[in-house]
PDB file of N, CA and C in Angstrom:
ATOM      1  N   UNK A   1    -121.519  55.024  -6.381  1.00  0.00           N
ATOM      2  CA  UNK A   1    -120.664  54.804  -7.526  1.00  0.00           C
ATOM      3  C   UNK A   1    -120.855  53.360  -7.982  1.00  0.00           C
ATOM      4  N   UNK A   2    -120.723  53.146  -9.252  1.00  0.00           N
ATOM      5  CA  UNK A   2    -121.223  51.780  -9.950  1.00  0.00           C
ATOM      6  C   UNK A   2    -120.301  51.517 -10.907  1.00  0.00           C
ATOM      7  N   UNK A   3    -119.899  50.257 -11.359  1.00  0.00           N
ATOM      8  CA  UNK A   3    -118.818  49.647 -12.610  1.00  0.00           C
ATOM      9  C   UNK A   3    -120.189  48.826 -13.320  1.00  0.00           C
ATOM     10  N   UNK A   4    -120.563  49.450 -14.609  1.00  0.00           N
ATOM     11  CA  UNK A   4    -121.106  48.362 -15.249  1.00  0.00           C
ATOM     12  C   UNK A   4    -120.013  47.479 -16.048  1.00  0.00           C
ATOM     13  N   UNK A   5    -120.359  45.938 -16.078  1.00  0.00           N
ATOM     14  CA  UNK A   5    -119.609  45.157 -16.291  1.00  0.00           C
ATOM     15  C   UNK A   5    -120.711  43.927 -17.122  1.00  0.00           C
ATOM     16  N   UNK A   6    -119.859  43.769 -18.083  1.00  0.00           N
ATOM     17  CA  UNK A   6    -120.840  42.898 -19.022  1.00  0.00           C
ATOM     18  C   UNK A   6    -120.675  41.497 -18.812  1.00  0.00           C
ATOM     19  N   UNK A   7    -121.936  40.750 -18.292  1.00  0.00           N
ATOM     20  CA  UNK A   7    -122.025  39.380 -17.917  1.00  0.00           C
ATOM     21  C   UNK A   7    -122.175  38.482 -18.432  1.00  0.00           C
ATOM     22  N   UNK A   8    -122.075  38.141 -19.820  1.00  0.00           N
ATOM     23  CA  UNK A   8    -121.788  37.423 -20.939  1.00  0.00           C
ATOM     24  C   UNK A   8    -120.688  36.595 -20.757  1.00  0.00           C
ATOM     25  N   UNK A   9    -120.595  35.326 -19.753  1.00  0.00           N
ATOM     26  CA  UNK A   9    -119.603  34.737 -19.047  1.00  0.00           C
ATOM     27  C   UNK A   9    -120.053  32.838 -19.822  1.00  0.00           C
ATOM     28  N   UNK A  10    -119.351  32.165 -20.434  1.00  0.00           N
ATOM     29  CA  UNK A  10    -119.666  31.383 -20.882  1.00  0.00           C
ATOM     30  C   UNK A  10    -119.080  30.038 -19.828  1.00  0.00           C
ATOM     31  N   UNK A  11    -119.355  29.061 -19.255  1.00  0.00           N
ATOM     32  CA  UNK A  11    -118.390  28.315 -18.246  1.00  0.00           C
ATOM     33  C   UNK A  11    -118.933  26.537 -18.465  1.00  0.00           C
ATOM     34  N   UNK A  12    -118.475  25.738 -19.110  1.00  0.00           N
ATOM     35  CA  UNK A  12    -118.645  24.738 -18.661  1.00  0.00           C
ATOM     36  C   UNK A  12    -118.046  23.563 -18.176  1.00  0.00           C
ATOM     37  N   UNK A  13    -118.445  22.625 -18.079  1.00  0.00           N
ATOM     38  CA  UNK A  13    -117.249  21.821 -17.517  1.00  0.00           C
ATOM     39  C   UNK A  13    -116.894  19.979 -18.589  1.00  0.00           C
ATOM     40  N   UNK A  14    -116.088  19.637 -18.645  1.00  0.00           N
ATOM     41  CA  UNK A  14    -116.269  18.601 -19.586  1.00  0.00           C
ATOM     42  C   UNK A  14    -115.700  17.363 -18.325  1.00  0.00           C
ATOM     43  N   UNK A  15    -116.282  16.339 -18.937  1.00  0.00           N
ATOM     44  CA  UNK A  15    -116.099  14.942 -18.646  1.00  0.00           C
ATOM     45  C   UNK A  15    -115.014  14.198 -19.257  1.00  0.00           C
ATOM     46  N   UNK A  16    -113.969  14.332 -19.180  1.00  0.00           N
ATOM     47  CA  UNK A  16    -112.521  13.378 -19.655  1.00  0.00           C
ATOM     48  C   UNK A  16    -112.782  11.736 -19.780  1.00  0.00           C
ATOM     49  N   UNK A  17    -113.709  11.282 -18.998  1.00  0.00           N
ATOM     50  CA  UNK A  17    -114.226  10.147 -19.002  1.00  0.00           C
ATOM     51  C   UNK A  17    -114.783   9.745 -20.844  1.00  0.00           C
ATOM     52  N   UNK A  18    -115.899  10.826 -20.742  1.00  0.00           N
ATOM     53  CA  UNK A  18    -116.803  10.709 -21.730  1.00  0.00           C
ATOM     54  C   UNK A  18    -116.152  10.984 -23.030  1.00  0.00           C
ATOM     55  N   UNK A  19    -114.862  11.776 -23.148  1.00  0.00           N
ATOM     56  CA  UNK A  19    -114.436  11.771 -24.347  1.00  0.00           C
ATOM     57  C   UNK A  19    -113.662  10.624 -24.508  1.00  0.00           C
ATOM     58  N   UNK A  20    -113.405  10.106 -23.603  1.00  0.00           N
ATOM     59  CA  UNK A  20    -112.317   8.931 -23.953  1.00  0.00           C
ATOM     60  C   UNK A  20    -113.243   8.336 -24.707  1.00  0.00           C
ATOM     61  N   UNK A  21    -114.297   7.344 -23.618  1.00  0.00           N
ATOM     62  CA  UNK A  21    -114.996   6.460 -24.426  1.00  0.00           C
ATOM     63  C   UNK A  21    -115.599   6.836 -25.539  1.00  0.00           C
ATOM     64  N   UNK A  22    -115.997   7.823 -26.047  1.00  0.00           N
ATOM     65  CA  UNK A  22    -116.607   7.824 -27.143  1.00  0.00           C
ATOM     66  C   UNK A  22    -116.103   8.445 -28.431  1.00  0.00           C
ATOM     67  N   UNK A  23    -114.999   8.834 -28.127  1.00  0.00           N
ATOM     68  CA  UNK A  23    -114.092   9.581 -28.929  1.00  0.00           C
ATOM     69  C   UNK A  23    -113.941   9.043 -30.643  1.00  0.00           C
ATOM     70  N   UNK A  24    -113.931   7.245 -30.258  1.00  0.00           N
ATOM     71  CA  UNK A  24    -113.850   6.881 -31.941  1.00  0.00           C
ATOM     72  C   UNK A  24    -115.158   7.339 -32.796  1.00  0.00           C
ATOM     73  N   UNK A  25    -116.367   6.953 -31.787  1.00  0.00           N
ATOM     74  CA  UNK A  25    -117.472   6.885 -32.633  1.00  0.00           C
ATOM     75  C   UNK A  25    -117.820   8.171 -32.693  1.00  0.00           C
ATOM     76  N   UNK A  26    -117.341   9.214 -31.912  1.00  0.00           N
ATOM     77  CA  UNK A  26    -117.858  10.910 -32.883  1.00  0.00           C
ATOM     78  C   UNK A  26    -116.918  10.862 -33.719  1.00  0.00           C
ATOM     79  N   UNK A  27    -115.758  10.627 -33.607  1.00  0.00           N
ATOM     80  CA  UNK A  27    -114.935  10.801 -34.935  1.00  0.00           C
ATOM     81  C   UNK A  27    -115.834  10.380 -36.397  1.00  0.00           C
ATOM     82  N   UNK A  28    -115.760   9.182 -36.402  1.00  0.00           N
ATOM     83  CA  UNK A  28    -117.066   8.484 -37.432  1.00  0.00           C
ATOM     84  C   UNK A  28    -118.064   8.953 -37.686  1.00  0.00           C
ATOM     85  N   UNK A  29    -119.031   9.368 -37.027  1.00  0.00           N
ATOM     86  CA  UNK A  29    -119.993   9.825 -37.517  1.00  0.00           C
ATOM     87  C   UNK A  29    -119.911  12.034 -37.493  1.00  0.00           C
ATOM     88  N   UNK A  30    -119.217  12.882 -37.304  1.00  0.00           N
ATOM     89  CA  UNK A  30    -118.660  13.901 -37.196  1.00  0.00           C
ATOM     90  C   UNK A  30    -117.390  14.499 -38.503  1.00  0.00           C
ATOM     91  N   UNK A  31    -116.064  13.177 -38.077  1.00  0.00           N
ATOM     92  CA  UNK A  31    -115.408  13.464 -38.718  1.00  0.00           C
ATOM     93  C   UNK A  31    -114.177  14.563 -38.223  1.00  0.00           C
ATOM     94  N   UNK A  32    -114.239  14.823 -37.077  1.00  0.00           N
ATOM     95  CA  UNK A  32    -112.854  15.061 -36.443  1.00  0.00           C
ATOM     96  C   UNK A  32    -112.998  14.970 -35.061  1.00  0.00           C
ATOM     97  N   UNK A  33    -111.852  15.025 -34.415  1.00  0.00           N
ATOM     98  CA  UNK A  33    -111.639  14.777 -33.347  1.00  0.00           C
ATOM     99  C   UNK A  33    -112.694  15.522 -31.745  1.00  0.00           C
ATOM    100  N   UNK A  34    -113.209  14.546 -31.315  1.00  0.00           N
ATOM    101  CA  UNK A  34    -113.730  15.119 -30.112  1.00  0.00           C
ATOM    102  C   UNK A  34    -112.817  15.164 -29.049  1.00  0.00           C
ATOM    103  N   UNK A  35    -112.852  16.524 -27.845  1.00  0.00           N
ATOM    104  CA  UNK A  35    -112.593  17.393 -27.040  1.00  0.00           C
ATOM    105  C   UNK A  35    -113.087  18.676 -27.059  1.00  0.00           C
ATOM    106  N   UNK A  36    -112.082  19.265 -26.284  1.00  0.00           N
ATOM    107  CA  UNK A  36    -112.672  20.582 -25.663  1.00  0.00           C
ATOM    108  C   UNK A  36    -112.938  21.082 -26.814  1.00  0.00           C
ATOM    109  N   UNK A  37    -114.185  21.616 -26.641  1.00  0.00           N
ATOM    110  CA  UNK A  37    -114.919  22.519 -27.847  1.00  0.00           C
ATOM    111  C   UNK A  37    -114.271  23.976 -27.721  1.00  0.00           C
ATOM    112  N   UNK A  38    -113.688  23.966 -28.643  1.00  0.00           N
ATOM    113  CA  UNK A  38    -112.814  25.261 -29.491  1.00  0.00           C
ATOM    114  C   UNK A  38    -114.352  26.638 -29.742  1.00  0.00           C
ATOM    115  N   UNK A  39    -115.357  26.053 -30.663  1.00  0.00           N
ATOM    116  CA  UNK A  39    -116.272  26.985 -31.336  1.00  0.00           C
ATOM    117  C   UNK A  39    -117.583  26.228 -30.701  1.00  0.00           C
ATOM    118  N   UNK A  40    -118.710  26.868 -30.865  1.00  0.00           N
ATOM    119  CA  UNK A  40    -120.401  27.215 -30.418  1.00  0.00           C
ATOM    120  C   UNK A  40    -120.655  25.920 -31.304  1.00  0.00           C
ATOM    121  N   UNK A  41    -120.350  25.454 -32.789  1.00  0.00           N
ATOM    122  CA  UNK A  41    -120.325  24.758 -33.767  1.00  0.00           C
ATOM    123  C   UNK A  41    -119.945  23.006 -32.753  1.00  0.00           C
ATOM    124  N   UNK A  42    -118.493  23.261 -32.575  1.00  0.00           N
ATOM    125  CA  UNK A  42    -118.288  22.060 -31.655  1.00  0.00           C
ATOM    126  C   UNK A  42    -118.657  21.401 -30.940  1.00  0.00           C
ATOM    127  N   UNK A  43    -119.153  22.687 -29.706  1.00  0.00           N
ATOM    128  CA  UNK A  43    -119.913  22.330 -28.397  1.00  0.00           C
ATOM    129  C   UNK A  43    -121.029  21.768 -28.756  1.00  0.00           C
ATOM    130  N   UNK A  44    -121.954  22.033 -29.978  1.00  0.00           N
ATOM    131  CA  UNK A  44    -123.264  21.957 -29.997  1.00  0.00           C
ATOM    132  C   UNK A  44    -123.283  20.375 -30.831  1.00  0.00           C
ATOM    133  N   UNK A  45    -122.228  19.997 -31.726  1.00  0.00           N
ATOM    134  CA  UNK A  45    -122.418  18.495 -31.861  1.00  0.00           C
ATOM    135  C   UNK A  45    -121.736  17.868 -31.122  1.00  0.00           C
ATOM    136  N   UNK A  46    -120.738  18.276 -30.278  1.00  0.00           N
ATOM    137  CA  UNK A  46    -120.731  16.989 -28.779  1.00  0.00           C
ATOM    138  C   UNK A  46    -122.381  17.544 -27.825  1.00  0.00           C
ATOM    139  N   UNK A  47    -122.478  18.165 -27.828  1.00  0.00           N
ATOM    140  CA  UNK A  47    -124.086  18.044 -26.816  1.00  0.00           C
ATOM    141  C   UNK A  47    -124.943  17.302 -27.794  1.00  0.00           C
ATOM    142  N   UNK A  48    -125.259  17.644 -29.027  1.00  0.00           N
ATOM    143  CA  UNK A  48    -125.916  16.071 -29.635  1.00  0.00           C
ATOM    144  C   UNK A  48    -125.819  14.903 -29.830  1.00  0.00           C
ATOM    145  N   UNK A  49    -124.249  14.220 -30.031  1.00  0.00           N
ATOM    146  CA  UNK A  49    -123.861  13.496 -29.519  1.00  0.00           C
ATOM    147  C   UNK A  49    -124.088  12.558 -28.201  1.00  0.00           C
ATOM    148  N   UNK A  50    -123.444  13.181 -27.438  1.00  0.00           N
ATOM    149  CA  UNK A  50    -123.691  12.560 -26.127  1.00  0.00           C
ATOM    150  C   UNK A  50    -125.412  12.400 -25.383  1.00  0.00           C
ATOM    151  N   UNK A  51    -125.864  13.215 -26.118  1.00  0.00           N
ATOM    152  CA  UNK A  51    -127.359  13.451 -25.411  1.00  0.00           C
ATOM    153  C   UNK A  51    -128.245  11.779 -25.804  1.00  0.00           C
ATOM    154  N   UNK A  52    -127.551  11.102 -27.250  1.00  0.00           N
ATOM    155  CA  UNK A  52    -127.881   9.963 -27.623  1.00  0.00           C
ATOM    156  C   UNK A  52    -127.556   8.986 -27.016  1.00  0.00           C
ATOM    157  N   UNK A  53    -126.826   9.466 -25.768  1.00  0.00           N
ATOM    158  CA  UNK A  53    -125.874   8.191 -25.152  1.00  0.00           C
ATOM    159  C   UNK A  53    -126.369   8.114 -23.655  1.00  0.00           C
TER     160      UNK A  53
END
């Protein structure tokens, strides 16, 4: 007997550190507030972001 179960599990982890410090300057160049990424949209300009840093 088997449960298929769909593994489409998204998990990451954030750095509280890293938003502090950099929080003004994505604001500035972004235009709203950095934290926990809400949407795919979010996540993907804090990972460009920070990847410059």
């Amino acid at each position: 007997m088997g449960l298929p179960i769909n593994g489409d599990i998204y998990v990451w982890m954030t750095r509280y550190d890293l938003i502090e410090e950099y929080k003004d300057e994505f604001k500035k160049q972004y235009g709203y507030e950095m934290g926990i990424p809400k949407t795919f949209d979010e996540l993907i300009d804090m990972v460009k972001f920070l990847k410059t840093k």
